[in-house]
PDB file of N, CA and C in Angstrom:
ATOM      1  N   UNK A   1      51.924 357.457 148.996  1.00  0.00           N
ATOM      2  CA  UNK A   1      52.892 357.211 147.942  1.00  0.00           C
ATOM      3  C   UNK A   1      53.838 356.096 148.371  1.00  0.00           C
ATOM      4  N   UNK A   2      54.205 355.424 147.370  1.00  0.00           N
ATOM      5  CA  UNK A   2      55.748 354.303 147.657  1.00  0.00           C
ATOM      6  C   UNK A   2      56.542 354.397 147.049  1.00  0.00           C
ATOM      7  N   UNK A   3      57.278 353.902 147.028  1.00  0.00           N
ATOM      8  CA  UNK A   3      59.011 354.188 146.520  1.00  0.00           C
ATOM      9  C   UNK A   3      59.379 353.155 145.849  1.00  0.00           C
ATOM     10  N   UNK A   4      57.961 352.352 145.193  1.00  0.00           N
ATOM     11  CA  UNK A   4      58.259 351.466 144.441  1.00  0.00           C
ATOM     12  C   UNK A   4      57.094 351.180 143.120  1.00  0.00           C
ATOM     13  N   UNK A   5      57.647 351.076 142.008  1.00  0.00           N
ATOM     14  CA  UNK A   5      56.575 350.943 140.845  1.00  0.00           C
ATOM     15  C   UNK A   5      56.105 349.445 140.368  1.00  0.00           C
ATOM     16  N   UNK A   6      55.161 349.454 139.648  1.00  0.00           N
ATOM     17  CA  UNK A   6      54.748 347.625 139.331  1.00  0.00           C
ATOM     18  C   UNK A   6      54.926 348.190 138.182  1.00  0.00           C
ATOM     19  N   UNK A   7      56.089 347.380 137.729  1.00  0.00           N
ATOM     20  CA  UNK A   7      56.637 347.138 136.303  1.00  0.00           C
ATOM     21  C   UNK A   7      55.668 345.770 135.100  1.00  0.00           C
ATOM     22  N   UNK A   8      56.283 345.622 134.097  1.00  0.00           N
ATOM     23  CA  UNK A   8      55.896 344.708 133.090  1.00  0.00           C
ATOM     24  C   UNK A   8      56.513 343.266 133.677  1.00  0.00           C
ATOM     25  N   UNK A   9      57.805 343.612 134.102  1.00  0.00           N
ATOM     26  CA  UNK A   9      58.642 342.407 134.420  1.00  0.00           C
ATOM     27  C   UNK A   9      58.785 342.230 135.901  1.00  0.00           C
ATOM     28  N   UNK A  10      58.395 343.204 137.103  1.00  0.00           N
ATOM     29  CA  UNK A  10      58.035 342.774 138.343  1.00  0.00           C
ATOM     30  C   UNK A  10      57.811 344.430 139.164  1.00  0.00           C
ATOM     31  N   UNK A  11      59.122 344.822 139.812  1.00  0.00           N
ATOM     32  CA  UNK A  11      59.129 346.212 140.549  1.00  0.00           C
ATOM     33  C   UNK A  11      60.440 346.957 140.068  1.00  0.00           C
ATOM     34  N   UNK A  12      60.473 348.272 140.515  1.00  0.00           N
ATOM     35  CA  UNK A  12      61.403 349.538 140.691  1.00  0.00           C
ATOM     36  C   UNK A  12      61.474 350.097 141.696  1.00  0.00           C
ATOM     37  N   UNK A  13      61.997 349.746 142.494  1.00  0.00           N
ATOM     38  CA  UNK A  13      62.598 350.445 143.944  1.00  0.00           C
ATOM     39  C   UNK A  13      63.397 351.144 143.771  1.00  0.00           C
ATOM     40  N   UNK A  14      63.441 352.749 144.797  1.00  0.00           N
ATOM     41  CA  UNK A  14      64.018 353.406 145.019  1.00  0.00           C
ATOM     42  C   UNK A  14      64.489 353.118 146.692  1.00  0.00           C
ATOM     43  N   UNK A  15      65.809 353.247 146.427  1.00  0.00           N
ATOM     44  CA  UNK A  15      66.162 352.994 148.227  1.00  0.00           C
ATOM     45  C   UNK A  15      67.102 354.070 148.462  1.00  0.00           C
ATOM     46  N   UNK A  16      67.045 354.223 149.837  1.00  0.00           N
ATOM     47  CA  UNK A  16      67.908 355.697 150.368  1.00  0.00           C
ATOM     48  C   UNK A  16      68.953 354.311 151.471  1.00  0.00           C
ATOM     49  N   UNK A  17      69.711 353.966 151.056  1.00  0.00           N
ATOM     50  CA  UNK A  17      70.850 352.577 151.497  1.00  0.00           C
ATOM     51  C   UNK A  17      71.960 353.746 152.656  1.00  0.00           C
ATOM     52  N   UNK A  18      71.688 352.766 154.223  1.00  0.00           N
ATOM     53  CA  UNK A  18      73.001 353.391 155.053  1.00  0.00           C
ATOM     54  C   UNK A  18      73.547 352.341 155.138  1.00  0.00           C
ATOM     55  N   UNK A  19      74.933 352.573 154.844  1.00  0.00           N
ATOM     56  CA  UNK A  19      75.802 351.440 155.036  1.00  0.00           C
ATOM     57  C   UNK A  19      76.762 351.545 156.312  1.00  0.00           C
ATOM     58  N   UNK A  20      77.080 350.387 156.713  1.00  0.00           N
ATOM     59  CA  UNK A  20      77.788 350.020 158.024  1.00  0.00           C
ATOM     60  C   UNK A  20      76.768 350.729 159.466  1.00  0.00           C
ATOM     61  N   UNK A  21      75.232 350.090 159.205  1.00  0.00           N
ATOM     62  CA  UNK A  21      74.155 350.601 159.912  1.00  0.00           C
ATOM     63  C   UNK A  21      73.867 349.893 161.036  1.00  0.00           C
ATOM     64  N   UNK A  22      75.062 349.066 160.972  1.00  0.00           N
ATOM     65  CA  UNK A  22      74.700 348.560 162.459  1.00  0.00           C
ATOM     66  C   UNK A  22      74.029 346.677 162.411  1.00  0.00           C
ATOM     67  N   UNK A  23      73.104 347.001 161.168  1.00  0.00           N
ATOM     68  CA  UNK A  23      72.489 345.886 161.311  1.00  0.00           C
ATOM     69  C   UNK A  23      71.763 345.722 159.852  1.00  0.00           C
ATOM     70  N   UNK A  24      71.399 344.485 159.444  1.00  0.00           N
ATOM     71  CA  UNK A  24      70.549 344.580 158.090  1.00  0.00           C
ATOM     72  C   UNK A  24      69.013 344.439 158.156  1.00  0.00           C
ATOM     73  N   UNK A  25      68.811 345.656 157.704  1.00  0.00           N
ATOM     74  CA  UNK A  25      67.287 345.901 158.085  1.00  0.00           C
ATOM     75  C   UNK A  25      66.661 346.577 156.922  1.00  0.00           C
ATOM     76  N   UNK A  26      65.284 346.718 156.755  1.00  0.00           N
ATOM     77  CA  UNK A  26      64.449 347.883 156.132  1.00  0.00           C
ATOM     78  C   UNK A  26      63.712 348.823 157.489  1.00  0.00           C
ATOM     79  N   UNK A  27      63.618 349.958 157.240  1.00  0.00           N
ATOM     80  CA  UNK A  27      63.617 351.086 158.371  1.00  0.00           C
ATOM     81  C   UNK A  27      61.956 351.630 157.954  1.00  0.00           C
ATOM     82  N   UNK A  28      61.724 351.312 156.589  1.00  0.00           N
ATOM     83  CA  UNK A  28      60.054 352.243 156.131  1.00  0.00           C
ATOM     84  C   UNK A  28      60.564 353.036 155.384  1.00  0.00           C
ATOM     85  N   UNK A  29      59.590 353.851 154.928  1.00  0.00           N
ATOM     86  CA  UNK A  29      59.630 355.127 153.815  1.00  0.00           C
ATOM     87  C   UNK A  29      59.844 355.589 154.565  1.00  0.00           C
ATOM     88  N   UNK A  30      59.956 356.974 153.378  1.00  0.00           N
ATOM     89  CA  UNK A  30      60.535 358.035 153.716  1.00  0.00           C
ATOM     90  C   UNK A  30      60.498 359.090 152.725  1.00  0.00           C
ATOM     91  N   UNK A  31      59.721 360.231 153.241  1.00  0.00           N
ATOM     92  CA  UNK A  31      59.646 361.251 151.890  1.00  0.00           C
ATOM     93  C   UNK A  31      60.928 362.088 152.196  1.00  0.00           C
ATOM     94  N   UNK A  32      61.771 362.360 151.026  1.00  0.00           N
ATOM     95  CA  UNK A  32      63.088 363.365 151.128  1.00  0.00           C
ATOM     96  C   UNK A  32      62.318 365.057 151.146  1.00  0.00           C
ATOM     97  N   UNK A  33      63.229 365.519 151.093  1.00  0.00           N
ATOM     98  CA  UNK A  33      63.007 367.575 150.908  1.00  0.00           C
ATOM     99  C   UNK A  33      62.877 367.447 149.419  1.00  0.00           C
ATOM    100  N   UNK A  34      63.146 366.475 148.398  1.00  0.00           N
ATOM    101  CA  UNK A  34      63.046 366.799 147.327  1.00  0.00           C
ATOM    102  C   UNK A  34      61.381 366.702 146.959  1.00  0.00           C
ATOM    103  N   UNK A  35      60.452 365.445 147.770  1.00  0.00           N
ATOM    104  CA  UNK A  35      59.476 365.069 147.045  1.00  0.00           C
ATOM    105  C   UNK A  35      59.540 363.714 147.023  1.00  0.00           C
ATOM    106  N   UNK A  36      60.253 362.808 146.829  1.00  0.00           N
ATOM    107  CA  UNK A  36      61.000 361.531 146.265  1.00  0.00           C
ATOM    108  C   UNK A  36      60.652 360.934 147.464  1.00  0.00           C
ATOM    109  N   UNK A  37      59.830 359.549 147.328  1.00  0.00           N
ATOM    110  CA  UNK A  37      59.661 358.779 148.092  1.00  0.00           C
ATOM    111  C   UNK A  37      60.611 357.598 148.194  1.00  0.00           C
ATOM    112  N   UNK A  38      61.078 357.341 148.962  1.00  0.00           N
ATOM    113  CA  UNK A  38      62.396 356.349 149.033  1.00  0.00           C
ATOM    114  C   UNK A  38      62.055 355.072 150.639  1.00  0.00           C
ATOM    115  N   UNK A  39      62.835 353.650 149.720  1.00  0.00           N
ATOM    116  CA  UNK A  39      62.722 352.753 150.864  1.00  0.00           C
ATOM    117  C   UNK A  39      63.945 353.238 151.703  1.00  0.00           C
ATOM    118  N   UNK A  40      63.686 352.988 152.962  1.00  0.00           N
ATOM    119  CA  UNK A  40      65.205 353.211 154.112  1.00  0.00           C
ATOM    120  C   UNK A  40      65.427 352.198 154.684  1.00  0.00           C
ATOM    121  N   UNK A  41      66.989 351.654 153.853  1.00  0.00           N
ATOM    122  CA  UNK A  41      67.453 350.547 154.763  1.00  0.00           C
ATOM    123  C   UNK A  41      69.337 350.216 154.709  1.00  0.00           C
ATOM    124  N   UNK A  42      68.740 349.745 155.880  1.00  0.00           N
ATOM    125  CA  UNK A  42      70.503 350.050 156.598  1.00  0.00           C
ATOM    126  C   UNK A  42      71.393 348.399 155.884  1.00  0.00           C
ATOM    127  N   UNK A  43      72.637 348.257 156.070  1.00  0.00           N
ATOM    128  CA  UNK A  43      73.096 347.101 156.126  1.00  0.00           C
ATOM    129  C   UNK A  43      74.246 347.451 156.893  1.00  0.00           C
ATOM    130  N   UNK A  44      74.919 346.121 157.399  1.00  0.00           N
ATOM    131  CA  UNK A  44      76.152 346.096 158.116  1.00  0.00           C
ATOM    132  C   UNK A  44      77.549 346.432 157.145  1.00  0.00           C
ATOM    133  N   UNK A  45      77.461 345.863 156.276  1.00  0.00           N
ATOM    134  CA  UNK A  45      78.793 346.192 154.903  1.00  0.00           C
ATOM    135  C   UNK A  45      79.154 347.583 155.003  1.00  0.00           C
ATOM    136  N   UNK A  46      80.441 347.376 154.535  1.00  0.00           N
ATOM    137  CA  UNK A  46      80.784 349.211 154.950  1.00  0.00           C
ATOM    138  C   UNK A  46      80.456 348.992 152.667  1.00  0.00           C
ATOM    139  N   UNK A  47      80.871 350.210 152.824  1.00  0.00           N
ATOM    140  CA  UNK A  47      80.661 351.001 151.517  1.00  0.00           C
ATOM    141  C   UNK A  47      81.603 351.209 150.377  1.00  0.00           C
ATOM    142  N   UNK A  48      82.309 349.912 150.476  1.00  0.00           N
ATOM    143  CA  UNK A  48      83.717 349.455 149.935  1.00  0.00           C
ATOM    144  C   UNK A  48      83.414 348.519 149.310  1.00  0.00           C
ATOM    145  N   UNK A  49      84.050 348.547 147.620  1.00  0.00           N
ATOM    146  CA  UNK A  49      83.893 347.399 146.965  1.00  0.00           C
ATOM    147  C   UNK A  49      82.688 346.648 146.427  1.00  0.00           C
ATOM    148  N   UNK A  50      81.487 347.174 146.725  1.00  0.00           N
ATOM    149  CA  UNK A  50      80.743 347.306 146.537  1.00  0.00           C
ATOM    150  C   UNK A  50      79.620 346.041 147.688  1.00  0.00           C
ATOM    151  N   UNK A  51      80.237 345.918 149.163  1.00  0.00           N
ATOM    152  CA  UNK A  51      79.618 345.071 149.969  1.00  0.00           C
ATOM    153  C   UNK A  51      78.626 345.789 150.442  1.00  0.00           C
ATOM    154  N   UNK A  52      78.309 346.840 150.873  1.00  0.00           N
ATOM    155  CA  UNK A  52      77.030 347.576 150.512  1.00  0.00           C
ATOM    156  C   UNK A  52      75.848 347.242 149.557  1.00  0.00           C
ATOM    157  N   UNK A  53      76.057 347.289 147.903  1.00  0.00           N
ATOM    158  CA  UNK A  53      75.382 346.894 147.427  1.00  0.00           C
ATOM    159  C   UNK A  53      74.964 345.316 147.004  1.00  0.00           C
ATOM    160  N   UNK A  54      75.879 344.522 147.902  1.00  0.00           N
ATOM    161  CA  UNK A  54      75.641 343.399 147.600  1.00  0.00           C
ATOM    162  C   UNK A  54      74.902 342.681 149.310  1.00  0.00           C
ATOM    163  N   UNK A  55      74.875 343.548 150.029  1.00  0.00           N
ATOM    164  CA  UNK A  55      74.242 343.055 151.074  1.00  0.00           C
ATOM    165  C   UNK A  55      72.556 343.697 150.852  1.00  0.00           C
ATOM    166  N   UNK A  56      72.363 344.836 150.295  1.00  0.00           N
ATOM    167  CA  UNK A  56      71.583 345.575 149.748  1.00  0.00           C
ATOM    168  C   UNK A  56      70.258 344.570 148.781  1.00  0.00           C
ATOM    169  N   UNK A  57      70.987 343.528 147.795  1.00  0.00           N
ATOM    170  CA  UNK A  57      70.580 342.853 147.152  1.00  0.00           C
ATOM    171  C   UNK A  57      69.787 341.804 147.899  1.00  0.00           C
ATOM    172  N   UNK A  58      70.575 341.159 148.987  1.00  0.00           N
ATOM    173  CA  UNK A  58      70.098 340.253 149.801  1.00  0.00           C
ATOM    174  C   UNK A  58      69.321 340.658 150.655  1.00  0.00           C
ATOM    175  N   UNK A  59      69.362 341.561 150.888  1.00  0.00           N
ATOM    176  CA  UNK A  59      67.737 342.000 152.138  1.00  0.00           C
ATOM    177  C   UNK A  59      66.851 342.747 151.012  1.00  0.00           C
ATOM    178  N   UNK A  60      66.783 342.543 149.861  1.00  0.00           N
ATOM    179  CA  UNK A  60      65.647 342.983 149.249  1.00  0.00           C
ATOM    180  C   UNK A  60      65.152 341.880 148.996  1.00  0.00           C
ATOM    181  N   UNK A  61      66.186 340.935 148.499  1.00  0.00           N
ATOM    182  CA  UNK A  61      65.357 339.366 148.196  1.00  0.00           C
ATOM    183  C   UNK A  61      65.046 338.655 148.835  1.00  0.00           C
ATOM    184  N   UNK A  62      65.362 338.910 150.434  1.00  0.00           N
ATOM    185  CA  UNK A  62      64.947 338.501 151.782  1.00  0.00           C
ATOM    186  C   UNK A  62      63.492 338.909 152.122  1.00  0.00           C
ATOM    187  N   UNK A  63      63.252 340.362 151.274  1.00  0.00           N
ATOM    188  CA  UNK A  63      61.980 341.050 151.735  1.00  0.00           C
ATOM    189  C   UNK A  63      61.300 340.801 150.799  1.00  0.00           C
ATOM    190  N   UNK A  64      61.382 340.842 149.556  1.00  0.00           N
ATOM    191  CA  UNK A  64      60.626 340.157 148.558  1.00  0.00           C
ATOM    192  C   UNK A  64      60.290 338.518 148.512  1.00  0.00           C
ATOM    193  N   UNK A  65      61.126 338.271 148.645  1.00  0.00           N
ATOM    194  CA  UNK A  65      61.104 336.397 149.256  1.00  0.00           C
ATOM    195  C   UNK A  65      61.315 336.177 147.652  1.00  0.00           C
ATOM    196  N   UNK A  66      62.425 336.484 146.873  1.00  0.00           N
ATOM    197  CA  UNK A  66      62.888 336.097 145.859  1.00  0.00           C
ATOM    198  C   UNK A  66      64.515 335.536 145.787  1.00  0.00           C
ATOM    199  N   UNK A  67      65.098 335.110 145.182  1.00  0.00           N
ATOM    200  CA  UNK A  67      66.193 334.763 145.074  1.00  0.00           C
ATOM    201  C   UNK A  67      67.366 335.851 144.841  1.00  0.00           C
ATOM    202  N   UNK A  68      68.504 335.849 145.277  1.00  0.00           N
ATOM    203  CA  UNK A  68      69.298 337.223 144.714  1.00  0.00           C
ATOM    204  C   UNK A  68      69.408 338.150 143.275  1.00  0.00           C
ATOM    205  N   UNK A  69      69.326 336.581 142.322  1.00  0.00           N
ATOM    206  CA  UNK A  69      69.710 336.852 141.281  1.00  0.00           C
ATOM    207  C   UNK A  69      68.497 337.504 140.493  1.00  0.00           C
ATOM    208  N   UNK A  70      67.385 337.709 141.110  1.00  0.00           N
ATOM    209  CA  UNK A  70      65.852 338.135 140.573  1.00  0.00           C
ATOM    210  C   UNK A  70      66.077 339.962 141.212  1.00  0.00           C
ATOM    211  N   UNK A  71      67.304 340.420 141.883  1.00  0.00           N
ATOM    212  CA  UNK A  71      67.187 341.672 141.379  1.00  0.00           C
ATOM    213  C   UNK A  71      68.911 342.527 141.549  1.00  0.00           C
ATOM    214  N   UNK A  72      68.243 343.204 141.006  1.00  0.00           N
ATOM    215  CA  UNK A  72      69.581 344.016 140.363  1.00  0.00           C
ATOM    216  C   UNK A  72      69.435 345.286 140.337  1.00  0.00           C
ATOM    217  N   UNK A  73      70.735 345.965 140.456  1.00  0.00           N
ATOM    218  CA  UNK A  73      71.190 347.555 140.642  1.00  0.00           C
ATOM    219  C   UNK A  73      71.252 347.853 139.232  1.00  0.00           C
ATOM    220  N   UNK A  74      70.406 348.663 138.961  1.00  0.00           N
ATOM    221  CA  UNK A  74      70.189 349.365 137.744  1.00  0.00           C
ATOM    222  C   UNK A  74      70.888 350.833 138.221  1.00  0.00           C
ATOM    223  N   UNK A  75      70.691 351.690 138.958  1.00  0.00           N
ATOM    224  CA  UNK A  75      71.543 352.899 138.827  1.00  0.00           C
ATOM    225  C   UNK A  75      72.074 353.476 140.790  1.00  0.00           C
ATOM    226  N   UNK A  76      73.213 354.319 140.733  1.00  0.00           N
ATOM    227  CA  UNK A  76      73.607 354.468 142.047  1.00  0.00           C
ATOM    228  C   UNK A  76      74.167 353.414 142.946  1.00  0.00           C
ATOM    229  N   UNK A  77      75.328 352.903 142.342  1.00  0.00           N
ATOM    230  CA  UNK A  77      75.866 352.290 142.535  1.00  0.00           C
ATOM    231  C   UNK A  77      76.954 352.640 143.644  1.00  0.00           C
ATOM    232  N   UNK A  78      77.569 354.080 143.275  1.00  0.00           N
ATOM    233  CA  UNK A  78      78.345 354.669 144.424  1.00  0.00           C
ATOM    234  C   UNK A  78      77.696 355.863 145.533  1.00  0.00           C
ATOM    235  N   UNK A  79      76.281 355.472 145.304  1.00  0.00           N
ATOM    236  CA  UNK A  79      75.483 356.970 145.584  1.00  0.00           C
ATOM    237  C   UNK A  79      74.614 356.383 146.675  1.00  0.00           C
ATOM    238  N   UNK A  80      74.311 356.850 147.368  1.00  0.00           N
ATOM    239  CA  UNK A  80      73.350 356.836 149.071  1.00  0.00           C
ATOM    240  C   UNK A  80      71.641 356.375 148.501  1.00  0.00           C
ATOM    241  N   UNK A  81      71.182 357.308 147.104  1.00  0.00           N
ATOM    242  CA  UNK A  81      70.370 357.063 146.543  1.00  0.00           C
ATOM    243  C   UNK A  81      70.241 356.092 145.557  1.00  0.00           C
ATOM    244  N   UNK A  82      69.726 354.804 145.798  1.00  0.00           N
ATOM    245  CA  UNK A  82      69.934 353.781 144.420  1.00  0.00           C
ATOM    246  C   UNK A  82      68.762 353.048 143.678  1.00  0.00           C
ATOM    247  N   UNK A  83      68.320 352.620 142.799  1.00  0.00           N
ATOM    248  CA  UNK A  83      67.578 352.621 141.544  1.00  0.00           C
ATOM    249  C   UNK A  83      67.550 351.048 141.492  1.00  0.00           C
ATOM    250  N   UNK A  84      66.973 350.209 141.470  1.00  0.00           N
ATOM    251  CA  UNK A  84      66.961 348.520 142.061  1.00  0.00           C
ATOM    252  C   UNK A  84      65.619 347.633 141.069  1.00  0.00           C
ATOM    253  N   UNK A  85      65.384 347.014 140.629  1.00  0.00           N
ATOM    254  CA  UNK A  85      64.533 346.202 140.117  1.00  0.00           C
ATOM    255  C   UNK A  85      64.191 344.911 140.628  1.00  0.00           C
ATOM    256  N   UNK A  86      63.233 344.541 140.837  1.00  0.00           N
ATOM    257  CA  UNK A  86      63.228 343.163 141.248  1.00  0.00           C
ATOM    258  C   UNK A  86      62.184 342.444 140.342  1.00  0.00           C
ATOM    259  N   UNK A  87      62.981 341.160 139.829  1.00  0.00           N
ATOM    260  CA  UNK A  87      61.848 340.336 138.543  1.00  0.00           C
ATOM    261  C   UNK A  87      60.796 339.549 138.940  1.00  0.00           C
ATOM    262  N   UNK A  88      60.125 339.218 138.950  1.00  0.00           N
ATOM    263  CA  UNK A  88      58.913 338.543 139.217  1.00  0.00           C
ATOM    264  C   UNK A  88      57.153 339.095 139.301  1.00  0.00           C
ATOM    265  N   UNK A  89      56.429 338.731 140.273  1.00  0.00           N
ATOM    266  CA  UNK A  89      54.828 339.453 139.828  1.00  0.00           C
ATOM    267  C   UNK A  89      54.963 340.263 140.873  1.00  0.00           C
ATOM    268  N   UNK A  90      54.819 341.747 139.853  1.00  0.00           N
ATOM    269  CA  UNK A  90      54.643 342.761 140.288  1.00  0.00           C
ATOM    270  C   UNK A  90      54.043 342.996 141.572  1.00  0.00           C
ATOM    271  N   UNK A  91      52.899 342.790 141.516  1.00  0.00           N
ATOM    272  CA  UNK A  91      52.290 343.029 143.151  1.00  0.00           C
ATOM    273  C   UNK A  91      52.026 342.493 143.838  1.00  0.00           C
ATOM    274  N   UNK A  92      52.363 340.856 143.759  1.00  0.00           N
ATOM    275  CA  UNK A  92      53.240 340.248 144.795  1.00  0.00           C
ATOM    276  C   UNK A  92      54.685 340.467 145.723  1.00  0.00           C
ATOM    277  N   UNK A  93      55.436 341.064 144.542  1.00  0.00           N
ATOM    278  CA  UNK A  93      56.402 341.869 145.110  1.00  0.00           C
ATOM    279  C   UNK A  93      56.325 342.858 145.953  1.00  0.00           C
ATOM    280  N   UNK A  94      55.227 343.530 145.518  1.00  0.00           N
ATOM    281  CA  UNK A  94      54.949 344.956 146.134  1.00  0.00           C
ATOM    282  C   UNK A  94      54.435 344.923 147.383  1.00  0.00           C
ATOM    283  N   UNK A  95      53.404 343.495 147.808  1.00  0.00           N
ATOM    284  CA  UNK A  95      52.652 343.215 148.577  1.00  0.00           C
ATOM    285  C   UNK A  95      53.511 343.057 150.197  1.00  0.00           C
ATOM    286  N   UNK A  96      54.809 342.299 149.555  1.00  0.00           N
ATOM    287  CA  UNK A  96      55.860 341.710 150.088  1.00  0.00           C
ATOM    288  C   UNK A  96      56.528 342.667 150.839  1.00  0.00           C
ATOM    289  N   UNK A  97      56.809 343.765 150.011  1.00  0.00           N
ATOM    290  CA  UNK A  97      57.404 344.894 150.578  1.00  0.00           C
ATOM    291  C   UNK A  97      57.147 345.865 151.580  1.00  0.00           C
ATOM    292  N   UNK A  98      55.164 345.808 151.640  1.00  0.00           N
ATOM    293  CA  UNK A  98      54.709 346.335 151.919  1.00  0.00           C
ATOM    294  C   UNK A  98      54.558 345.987 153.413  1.00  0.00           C
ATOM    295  N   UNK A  99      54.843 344.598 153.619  1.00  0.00           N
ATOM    296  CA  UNK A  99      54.200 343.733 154.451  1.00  0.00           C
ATOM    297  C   UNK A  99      56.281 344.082 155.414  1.00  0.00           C
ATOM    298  N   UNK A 100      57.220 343.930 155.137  1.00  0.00           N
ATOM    299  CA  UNK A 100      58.756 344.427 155.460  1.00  0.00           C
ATOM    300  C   UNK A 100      58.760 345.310 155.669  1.00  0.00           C
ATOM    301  N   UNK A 101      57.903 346.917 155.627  1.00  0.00           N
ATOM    302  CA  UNK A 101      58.046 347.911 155.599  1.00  0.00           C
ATOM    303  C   UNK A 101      56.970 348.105 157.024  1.00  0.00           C
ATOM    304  N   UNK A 102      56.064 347.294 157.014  1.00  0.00           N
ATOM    305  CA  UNK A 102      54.948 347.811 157.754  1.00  0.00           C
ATOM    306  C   UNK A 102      53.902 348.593 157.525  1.00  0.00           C
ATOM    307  N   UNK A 103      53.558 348.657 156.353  1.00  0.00           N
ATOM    308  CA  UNK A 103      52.591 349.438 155.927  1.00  0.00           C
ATOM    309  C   UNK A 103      51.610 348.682 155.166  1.00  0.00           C
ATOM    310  N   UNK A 104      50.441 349.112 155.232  1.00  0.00           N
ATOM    311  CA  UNK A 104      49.081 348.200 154.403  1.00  0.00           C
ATOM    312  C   UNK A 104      48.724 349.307 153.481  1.00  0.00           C
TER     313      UNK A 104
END
């Protein structure tokens, strides 16, 4: 399973985001106790103001190899668990991710 869908308009990531982690990274999946497959990744930003989710943005488009503005926080904005889109071809994106995560 992944923690990410191939949309019409590119992907849907689910990320499980630690903030002030030391470092900006993606860590791999991760299945929760719920079921819910989630990406794990840390950033340095503390969790204020929303520099968390804006460092969040940039290591996805770092890992996707897209531009910032190609994705966006759709839900969990103040929440550990967050809801993310990224625009472009779908499983190129996915490929991308896959390839940041370490997994084939």
């Amino acid at each position: 399973m992944r923690p990410w869908t191939v949309t019409s308009g590119g992907l849907t990531v689910v990320v499980r985001l630690t903030p002030r982690g030391g470092r900006d990274a993606i860590d791999g999946i991760e299945r929760r106790d719920d079921g819910q497959w989630v990406l794990k990744a840390r950033v340095r930003a503390a969790a204020t103001e929303g520099e968390a989710n804006g460092a969040l943005v940039a290591l996805l488009a770092r890992a996707a190899g897209v531009p910032p503005r190609s994705v966006a926080l759709v839900s969990g904005a103040t929440a550990r668990i967050k809801r993310l889109t990224i625009a472009g071809h779908g499983p190129t994106l996915a490929a991308a991710l896959e390839k940041a995560c370490g997994v084939s």
